[in-house]
PDB file of N, CA and C in Angstrom:
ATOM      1  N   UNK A   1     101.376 203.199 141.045  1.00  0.00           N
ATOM      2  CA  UNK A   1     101.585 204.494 140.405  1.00  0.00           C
ATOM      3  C   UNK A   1     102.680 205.296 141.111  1.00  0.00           C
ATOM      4  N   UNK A   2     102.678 205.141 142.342  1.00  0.00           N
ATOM      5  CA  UNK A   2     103.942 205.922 143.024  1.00  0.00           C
ATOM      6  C   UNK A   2     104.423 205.122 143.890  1.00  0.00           C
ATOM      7  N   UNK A   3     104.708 203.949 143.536  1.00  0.00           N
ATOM      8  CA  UNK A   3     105.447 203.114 144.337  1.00  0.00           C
ATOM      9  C   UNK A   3     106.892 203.151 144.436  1.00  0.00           C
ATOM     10  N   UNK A   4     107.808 203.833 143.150  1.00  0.00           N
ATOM     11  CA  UNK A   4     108.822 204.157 143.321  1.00  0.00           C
ATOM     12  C   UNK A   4     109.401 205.381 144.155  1.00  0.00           C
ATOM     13  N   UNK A   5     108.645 206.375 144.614  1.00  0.00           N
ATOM     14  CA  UNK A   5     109.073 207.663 145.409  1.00  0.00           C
ATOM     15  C   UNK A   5     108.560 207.273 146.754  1.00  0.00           C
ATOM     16  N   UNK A   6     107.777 206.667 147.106  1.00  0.00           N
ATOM     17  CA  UNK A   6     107.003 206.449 148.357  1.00  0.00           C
ATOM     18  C   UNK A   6     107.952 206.671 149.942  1.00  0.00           C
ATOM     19  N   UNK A   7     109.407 206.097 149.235  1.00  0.00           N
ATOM     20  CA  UNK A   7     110.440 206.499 150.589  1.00  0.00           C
ATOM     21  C   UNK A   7     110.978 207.473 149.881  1.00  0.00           C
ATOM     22  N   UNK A   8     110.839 208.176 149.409  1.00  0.00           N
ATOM     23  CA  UNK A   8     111.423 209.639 149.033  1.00  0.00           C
ATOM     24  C   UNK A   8     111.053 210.651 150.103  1.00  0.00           C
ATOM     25  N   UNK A   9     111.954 211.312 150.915  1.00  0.00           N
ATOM     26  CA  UNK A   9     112.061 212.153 151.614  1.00  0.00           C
ATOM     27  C   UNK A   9     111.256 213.501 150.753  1.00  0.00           C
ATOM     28  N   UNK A  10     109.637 214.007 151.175  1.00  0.00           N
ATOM     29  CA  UNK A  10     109.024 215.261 151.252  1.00  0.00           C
ATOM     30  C   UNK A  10     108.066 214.824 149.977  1.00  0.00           C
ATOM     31  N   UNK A  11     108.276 213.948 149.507  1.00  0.00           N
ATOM     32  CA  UNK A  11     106.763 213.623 148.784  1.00  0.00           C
ATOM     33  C   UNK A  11     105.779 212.882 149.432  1.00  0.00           C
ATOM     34  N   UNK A  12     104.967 213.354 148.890  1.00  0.00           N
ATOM     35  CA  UNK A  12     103.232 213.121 149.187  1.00  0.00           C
ATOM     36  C   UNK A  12     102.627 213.255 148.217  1.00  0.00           C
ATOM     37  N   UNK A  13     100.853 212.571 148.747  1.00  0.00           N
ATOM     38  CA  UNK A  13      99.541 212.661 147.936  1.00  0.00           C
ATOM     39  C   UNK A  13      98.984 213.407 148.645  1.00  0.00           C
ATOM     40  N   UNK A  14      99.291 214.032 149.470  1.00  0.00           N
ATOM     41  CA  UNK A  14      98.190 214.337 151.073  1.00  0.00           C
ATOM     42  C   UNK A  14      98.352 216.521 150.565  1.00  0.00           C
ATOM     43  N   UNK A  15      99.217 216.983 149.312  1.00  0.00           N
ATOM     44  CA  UNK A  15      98.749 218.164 149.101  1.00  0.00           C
ATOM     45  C   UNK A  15      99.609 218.803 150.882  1.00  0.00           C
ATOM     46  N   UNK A  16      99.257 219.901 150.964  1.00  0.00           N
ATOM     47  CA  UNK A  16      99.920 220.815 152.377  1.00  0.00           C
ATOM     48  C   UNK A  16      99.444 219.925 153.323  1.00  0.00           C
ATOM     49  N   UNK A  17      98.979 218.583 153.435  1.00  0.00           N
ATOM     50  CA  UNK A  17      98.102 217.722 154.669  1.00  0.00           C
ATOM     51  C   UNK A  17      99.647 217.089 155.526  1.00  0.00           C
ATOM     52  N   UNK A  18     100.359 216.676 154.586  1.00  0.00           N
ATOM     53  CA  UNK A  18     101.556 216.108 154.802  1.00  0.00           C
ATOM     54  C   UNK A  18     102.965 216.655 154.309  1.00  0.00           C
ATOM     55  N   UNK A  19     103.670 216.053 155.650  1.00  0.00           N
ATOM     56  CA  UNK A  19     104.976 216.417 155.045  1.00  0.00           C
ATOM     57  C   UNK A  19     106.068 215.537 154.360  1.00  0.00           C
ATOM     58  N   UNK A  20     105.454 214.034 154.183  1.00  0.00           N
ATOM     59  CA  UNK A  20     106.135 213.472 153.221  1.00  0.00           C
ATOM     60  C   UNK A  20     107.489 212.636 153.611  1.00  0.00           C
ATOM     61  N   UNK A  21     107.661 212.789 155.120  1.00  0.00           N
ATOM     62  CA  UNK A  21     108.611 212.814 155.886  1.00  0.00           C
ATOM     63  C   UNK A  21     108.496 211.039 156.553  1.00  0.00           C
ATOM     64  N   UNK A  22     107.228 210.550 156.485  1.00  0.00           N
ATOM     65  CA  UNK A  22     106.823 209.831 157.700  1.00  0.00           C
ATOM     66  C   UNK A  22     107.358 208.058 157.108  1.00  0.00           C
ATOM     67  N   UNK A  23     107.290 207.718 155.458  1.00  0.00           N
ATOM     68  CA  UNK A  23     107.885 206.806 155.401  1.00  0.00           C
ATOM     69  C   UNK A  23     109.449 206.493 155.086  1.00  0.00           C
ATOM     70  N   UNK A  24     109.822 207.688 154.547  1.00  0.00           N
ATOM     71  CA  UNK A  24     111.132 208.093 154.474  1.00  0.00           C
ATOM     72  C   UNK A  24     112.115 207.841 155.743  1.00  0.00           C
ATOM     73  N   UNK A  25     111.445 208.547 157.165  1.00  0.00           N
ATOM     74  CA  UNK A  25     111.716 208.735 158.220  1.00  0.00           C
ATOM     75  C   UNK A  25     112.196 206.961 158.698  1.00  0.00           C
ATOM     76  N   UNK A  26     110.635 206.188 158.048  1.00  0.00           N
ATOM     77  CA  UNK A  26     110.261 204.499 159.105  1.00  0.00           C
ATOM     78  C   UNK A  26     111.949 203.694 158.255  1.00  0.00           C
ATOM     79  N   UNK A  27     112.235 204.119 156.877  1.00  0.00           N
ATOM     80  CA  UNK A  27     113.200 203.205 156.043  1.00  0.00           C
ATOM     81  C   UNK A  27     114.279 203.475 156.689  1.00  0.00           C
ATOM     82  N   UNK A  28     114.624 204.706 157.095  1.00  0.00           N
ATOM     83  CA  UNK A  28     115.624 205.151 157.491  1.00  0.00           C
ATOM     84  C   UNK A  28     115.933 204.467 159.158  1.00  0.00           C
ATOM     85  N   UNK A  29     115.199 204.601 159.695  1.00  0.00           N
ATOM     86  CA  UNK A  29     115.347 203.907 160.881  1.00  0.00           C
ATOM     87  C   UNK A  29     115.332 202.252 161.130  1.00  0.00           C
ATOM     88  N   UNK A  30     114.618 201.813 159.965  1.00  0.00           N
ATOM     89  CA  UNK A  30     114.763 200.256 159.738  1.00  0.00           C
ATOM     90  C   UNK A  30     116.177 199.597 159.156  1.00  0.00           C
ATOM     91  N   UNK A  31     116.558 200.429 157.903  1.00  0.00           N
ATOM     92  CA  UNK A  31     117.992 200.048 157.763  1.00  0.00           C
ATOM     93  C   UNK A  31     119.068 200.275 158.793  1.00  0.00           C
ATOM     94  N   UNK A  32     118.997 201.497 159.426  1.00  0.00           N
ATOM     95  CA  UNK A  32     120.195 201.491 160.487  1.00  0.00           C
ATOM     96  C   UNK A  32     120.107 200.265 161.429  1.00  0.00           C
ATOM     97  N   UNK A  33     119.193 199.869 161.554  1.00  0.00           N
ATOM     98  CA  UNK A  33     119.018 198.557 162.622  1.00  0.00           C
ATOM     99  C   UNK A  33     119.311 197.009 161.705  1.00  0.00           C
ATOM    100  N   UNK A  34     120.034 197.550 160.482  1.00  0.00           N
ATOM    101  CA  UNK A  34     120.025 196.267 160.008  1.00  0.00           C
ATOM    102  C   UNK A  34     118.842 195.162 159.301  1.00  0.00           C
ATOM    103  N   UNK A  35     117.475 196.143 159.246  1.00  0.00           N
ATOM    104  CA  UNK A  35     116.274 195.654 158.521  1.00  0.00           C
ATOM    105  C   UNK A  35     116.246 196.316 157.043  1.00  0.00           C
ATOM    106  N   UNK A  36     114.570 195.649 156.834  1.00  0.00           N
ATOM    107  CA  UNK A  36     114.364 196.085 155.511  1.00  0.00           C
ATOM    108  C   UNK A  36     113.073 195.662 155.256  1.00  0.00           C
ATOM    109  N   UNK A  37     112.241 196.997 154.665  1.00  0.00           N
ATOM    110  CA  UNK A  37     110.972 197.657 154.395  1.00  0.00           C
ATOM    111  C   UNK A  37     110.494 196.810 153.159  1.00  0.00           C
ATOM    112  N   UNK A  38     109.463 196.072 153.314  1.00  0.00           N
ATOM    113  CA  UNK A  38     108.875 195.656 151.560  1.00  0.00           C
ATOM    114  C   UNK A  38     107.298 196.420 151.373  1.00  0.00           C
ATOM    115  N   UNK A  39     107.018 196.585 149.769  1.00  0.00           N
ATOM    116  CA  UNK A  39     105.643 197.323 150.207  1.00  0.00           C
ATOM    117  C   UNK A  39     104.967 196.590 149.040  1.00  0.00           C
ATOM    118  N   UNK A  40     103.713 196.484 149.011  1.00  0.00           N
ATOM    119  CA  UNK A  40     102.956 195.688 148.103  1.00  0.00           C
ATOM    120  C   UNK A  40     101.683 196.155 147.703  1.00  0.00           C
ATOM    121  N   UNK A  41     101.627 196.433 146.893  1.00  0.00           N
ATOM    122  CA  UNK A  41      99.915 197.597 146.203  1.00  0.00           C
ATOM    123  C   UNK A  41      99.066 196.915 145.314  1.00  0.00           C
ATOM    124  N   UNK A  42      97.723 196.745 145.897  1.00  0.00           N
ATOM    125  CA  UNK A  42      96.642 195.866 144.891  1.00  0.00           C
ATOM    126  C   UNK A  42      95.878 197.254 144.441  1.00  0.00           C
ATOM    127  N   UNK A  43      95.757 197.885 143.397  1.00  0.00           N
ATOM    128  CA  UNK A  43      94.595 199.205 143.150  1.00  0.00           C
ATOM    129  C   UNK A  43      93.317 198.776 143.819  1.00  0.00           C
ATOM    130  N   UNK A  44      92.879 199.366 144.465  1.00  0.00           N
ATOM    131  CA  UNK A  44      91.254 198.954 145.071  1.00  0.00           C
ATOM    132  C   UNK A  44      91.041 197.867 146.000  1.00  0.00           C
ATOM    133  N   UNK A  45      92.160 197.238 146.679  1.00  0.00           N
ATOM    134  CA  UNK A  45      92.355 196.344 147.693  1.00  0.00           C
ATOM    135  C   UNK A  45      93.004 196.667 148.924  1.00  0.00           C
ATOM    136  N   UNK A  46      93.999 197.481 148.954  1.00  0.00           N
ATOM    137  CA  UNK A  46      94.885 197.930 149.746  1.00  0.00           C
ATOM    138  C   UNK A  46      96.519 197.785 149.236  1.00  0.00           C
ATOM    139  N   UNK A  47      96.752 198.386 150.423  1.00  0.00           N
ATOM    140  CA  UNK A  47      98.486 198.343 150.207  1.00  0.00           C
ATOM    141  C   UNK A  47      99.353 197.357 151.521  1.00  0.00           C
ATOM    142  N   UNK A  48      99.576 196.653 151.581  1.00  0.00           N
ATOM    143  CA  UNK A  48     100.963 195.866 152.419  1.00  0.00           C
ATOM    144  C   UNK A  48     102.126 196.478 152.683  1.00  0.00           C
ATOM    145  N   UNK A  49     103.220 196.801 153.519  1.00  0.00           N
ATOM    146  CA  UNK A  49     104.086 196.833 154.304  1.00  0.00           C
ATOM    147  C   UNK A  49     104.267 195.726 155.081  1.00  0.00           C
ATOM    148  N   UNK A  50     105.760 195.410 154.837  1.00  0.00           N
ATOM    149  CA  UNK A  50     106.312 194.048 155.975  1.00  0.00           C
ATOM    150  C   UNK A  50     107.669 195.110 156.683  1.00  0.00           C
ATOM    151  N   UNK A  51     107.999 195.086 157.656  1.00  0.00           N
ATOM    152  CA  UNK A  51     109.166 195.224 158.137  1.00  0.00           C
ATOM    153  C   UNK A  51     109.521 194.182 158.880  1.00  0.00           C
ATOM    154  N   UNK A  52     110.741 193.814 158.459  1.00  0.00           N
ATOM    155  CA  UNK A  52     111.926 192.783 158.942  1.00  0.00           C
ATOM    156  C   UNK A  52     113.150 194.024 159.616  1.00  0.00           C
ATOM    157  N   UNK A  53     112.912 192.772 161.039  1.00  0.00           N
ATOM    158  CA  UNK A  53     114.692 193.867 161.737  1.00  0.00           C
ATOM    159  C   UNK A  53     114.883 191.848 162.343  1.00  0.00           C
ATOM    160  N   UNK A  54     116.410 191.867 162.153  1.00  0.00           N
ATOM    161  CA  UNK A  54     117.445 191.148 163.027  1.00  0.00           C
ATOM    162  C   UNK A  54     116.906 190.850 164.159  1.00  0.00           C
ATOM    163  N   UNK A  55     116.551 190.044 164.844  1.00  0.00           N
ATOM    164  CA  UNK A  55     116.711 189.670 166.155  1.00  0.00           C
ATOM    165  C   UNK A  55     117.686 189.861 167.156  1.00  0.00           C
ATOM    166  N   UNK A  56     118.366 189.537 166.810  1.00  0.00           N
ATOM    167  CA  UNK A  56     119.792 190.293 167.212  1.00  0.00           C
ATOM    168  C   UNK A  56     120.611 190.835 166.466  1.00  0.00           C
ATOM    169  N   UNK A  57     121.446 192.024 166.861  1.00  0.00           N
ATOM    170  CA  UNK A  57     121.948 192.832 166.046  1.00  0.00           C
ATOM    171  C   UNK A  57     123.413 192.303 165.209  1.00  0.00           C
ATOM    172  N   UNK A  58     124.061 193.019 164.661  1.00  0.00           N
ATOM    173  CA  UNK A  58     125.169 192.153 163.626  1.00  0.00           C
ATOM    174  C   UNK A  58     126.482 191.680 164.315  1.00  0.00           C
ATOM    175  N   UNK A  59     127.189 190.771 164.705  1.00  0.00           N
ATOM    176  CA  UNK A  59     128.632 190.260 165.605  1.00  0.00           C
ATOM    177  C   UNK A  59     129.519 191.377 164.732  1.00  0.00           C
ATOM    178  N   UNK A  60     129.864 192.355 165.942  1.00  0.00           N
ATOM    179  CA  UNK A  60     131.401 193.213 165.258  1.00  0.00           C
ATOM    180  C   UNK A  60     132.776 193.015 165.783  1.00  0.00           C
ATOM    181  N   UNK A  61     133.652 192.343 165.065  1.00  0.00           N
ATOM    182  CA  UNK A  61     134.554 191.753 165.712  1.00  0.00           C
ATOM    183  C   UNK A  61     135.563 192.780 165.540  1.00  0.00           C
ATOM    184  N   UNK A  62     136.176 193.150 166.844  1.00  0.00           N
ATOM    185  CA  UNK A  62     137.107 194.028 166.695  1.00  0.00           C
ATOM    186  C   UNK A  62     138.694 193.610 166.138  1.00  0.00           C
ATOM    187  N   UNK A  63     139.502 194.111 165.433  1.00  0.00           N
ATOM    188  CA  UNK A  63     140.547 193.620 165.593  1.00  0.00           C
ATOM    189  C   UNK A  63     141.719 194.266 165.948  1.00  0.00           C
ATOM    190  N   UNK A  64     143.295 193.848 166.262  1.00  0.00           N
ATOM    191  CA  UNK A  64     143.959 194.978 166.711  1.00  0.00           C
ATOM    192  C   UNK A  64     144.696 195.365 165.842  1.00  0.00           C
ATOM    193  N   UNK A  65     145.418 196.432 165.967  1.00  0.00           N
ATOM    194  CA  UNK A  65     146.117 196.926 164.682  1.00  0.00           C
ATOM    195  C   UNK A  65     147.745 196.322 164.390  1.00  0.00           C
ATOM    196  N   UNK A  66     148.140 195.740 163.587  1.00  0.00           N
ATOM    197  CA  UNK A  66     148.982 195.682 163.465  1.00  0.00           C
ATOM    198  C   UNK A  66     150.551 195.890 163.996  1.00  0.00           C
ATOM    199  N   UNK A  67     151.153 195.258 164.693  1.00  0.00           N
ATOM    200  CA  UNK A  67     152.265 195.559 165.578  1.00  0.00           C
ATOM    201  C   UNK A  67     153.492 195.928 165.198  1.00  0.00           C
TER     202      UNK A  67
END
């Protein structure tokens, strides 16, 4: 049912309990590292989260500029 806003920055179910901030916050910090968030919802079973990050981070090859 709200699986599409769930990383939306300031939504919630939690009413004034929450600020809506907290999975928004986890995506945001997983992509800068080069990962990525999956989420999975059974009604009346639970919900799943996987996070994947790189083992090692991405080869940045510098190059020089043109002479």
């Amino acid at each position: 049912e709200h699986m599409d806003k769930i990383f939306d920055p300031f939504f919630t179910t939690k009413g004034t309990e929450g600020t809506g901030l907290g999975l928004a916050i986890v995506w945001g910090i997983v992509e800068d590292h080069g990962g990525d968030v999956q989420v999975s919802s059974v009604p009346g079973e639970g919900t799943r989260f996987t996070i994947r990050l790189p083992a090692k981070p991405p080869v940045v090859v510098a190059t020089a500029p043109p002479e």
